[in-house]
N, C-alpha and C. Protein backbone atom coordinates (compact mmCIF):
# COMPACT_ATOMS: atom_id res chain seq x y z
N UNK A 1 -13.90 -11.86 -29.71
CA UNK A 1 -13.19 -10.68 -29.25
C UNK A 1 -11.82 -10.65 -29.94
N UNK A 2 -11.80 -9.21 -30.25
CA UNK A 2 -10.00 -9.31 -30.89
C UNK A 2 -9.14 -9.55 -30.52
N UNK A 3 -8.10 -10.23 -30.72
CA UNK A 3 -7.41 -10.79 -29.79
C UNK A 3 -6.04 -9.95 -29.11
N UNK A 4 -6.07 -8.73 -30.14
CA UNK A 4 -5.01 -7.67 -28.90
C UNK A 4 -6.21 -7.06 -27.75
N UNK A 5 -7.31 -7.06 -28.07
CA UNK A 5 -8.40 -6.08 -27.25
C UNK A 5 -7.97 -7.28 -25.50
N UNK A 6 -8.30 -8.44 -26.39
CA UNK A 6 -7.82 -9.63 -25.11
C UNK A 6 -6.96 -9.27 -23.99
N UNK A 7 -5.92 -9.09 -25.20
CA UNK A 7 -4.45 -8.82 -24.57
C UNK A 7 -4.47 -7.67 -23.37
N UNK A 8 -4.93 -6.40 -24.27
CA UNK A 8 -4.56 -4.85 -23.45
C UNK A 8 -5.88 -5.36 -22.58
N UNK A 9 -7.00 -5.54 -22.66
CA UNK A 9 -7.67 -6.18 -20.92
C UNK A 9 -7.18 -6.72 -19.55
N UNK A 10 -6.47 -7.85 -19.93
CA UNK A 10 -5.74 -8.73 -19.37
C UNK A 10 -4.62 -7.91 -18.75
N UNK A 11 -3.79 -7.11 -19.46
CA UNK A 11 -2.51 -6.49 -19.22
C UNK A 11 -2.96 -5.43 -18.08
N UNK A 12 -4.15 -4.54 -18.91
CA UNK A 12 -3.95 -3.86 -17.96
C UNK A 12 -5.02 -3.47 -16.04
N UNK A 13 -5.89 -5.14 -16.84
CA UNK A 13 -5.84 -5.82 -14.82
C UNK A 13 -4.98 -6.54 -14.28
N UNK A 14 -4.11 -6.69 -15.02
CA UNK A 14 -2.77 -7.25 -14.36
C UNK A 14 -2.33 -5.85 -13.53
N UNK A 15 -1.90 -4.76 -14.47
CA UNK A 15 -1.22 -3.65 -14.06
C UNK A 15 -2.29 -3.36 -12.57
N UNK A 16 -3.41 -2.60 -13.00
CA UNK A 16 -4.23 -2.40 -11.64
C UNK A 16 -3.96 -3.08 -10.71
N UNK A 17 -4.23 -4.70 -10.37
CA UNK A 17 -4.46 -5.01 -9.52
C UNK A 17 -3.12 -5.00 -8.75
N UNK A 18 -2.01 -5.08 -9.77
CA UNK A 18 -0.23 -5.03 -9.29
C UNK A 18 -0.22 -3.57 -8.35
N UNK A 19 -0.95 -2.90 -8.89
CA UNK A 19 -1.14 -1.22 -8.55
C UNK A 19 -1.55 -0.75 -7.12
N UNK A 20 -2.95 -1.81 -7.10
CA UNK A 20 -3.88 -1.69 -5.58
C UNK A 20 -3.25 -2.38 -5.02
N UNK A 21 -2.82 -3.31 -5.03
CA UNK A 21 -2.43 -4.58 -3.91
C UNK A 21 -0.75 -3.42 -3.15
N UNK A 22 -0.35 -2.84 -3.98
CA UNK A 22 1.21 -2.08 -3.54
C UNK A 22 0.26 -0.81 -2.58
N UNK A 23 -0.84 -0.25 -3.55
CA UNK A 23 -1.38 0.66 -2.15
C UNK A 23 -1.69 0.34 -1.09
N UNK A 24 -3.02 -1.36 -1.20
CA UNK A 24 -2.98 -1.26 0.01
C UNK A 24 -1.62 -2.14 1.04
N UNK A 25 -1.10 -2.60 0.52
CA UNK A 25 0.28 -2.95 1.69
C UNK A 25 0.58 -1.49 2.42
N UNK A 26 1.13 -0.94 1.13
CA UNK A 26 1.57 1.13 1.55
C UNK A 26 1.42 1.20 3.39
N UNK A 27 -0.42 1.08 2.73
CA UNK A 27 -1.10 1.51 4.05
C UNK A 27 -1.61 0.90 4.93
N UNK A 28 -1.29 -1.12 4.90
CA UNK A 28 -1.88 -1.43 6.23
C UNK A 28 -1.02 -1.98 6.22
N UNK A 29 0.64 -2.22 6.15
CA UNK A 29 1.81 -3.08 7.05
C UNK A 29 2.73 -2.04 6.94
N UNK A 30 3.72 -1.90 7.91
CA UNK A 30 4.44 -1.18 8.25
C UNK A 30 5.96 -1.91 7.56
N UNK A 31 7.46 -1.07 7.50
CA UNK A 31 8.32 -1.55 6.63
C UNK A 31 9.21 -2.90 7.30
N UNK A 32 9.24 -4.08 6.52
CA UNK A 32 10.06 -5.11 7.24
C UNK A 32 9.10 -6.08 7.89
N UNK A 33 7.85 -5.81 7.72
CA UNK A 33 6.68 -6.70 8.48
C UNK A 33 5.82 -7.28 7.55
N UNK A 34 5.64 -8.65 8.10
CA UNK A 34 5.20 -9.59 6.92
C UNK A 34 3.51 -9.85 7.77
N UNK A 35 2.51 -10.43 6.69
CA UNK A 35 1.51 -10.81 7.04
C UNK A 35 1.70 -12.40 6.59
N UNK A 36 1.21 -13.14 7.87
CA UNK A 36 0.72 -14.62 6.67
C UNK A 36 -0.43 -14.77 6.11
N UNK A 37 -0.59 -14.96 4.82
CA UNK A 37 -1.80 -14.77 4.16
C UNK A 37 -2.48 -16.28 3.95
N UNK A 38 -1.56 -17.50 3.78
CA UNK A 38 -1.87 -18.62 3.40
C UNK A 38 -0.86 -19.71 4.82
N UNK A 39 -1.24 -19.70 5.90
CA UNK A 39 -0.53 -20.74 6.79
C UNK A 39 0.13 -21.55 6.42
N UNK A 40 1.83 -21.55 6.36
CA UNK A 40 2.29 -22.52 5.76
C UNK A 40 2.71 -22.88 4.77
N UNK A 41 2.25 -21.21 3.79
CA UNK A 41 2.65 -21.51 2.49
C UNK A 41 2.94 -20.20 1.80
N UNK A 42 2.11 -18.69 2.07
CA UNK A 42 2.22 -17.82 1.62
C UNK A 42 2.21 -16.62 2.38
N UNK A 43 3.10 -15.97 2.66
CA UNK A 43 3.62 -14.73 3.90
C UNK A 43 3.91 -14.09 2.50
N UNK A 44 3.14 -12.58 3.07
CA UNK A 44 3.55 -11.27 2.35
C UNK A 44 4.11 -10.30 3.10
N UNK A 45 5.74 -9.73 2.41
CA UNK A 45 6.59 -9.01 3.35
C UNK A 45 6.24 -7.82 2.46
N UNK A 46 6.56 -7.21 3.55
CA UNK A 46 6.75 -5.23 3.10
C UNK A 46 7.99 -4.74 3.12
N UNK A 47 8.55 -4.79 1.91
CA UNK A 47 9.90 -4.23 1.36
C UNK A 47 9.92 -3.35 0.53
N UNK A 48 10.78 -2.45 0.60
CA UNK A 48 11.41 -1.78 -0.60
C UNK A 48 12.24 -1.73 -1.35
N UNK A 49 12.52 -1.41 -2.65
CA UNK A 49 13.24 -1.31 -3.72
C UNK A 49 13.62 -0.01 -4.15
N UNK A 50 14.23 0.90 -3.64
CA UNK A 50 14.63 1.60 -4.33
C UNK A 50 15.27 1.88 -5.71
N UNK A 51 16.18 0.95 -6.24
CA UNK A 51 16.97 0.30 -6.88
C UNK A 51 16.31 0.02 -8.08
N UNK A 52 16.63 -0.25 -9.47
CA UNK A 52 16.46 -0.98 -10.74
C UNK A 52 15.94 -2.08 -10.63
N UNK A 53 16.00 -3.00 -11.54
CA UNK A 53 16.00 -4.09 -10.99
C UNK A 53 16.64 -5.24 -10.26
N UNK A 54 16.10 -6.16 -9.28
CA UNK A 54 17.08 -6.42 -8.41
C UNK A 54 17.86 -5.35 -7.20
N UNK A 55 17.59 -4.32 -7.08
CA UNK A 55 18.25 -3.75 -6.43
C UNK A 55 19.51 -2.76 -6.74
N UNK A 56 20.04 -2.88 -8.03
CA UNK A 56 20.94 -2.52 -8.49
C UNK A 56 20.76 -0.97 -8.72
N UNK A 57 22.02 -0.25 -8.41
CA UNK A 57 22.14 0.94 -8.03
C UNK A 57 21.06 1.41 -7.36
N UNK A 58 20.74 0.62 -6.48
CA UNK A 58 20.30 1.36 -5.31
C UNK A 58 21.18 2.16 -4.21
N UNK A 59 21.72 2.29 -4.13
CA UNK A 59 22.55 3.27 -3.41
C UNK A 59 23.52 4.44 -3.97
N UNK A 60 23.28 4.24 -5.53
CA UNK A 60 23.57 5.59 -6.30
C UNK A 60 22.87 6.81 -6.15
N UNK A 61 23.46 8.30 -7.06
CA UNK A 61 22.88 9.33 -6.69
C UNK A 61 22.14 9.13 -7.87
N UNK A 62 21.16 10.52 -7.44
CA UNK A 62 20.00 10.57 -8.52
C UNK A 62 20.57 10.84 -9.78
N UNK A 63 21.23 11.43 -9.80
CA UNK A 63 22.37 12.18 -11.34
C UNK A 63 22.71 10.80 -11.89
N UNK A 64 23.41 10.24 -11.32
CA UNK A 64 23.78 9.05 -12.12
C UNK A 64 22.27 8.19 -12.45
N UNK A 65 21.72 7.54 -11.79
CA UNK A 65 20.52 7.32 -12.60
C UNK A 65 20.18 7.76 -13.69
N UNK A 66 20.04 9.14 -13.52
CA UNK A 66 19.26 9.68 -14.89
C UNK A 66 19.87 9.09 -15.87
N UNK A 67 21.39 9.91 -15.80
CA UNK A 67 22.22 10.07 -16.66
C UNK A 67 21.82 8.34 -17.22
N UNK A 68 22.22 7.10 -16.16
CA UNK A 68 22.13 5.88 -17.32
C UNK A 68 21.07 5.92 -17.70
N UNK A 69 19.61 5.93 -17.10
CA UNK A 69 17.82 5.95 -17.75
C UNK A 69 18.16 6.77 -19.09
N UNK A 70 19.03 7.58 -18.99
CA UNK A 70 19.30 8.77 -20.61
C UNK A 70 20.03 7.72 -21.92
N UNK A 71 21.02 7.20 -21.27
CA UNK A 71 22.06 6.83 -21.93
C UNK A 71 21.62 5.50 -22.75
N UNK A 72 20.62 4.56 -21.54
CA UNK A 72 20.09 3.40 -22.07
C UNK A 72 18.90 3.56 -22.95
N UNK A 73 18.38 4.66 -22.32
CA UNK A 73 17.24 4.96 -23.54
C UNK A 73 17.83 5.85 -25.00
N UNK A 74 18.59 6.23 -25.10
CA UNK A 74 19.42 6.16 -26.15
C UNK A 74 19.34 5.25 -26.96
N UNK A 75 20.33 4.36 -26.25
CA UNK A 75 20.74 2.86 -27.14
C UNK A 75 20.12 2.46 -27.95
């Protein structure tokens, strides 16, 4: 097999499954509520991000966003 064909496979069941797993949280935990999935070792919380990454300008207006998403995609 070619080895980008590898790649874009891989990538994009990475993406999907990153995709379903965010729907179904969406729709079966409510915000701030965690499930334990693994006793002891692995709890999944339901949070949001509004924000960039990390959180950053999350509490900016939409205008300014753009404007930097404009400015950085520029660069």
């Amino acid at each position: 097999m070619n080895r980008y064909l590898l790649l874009t496979v891989v990538a994009g069941g990475v993406i999907i499954m990153d995709q379903v797993s965010k729907y179904v949280v969406q729709h079966i935990m409510t915000l701030h509520n965690y499930k334990e999935v693994i006793p002891g070792l692995f709890n999944l919380t339901y949070i949001q991000n509004r924000g960039a990454a990390f959180g950053l300008f999350g509490g900016a207006a939409n205008s300014f966003r753009l404007a930097l998403l404009i400015g950085v995609s520029l660069f």
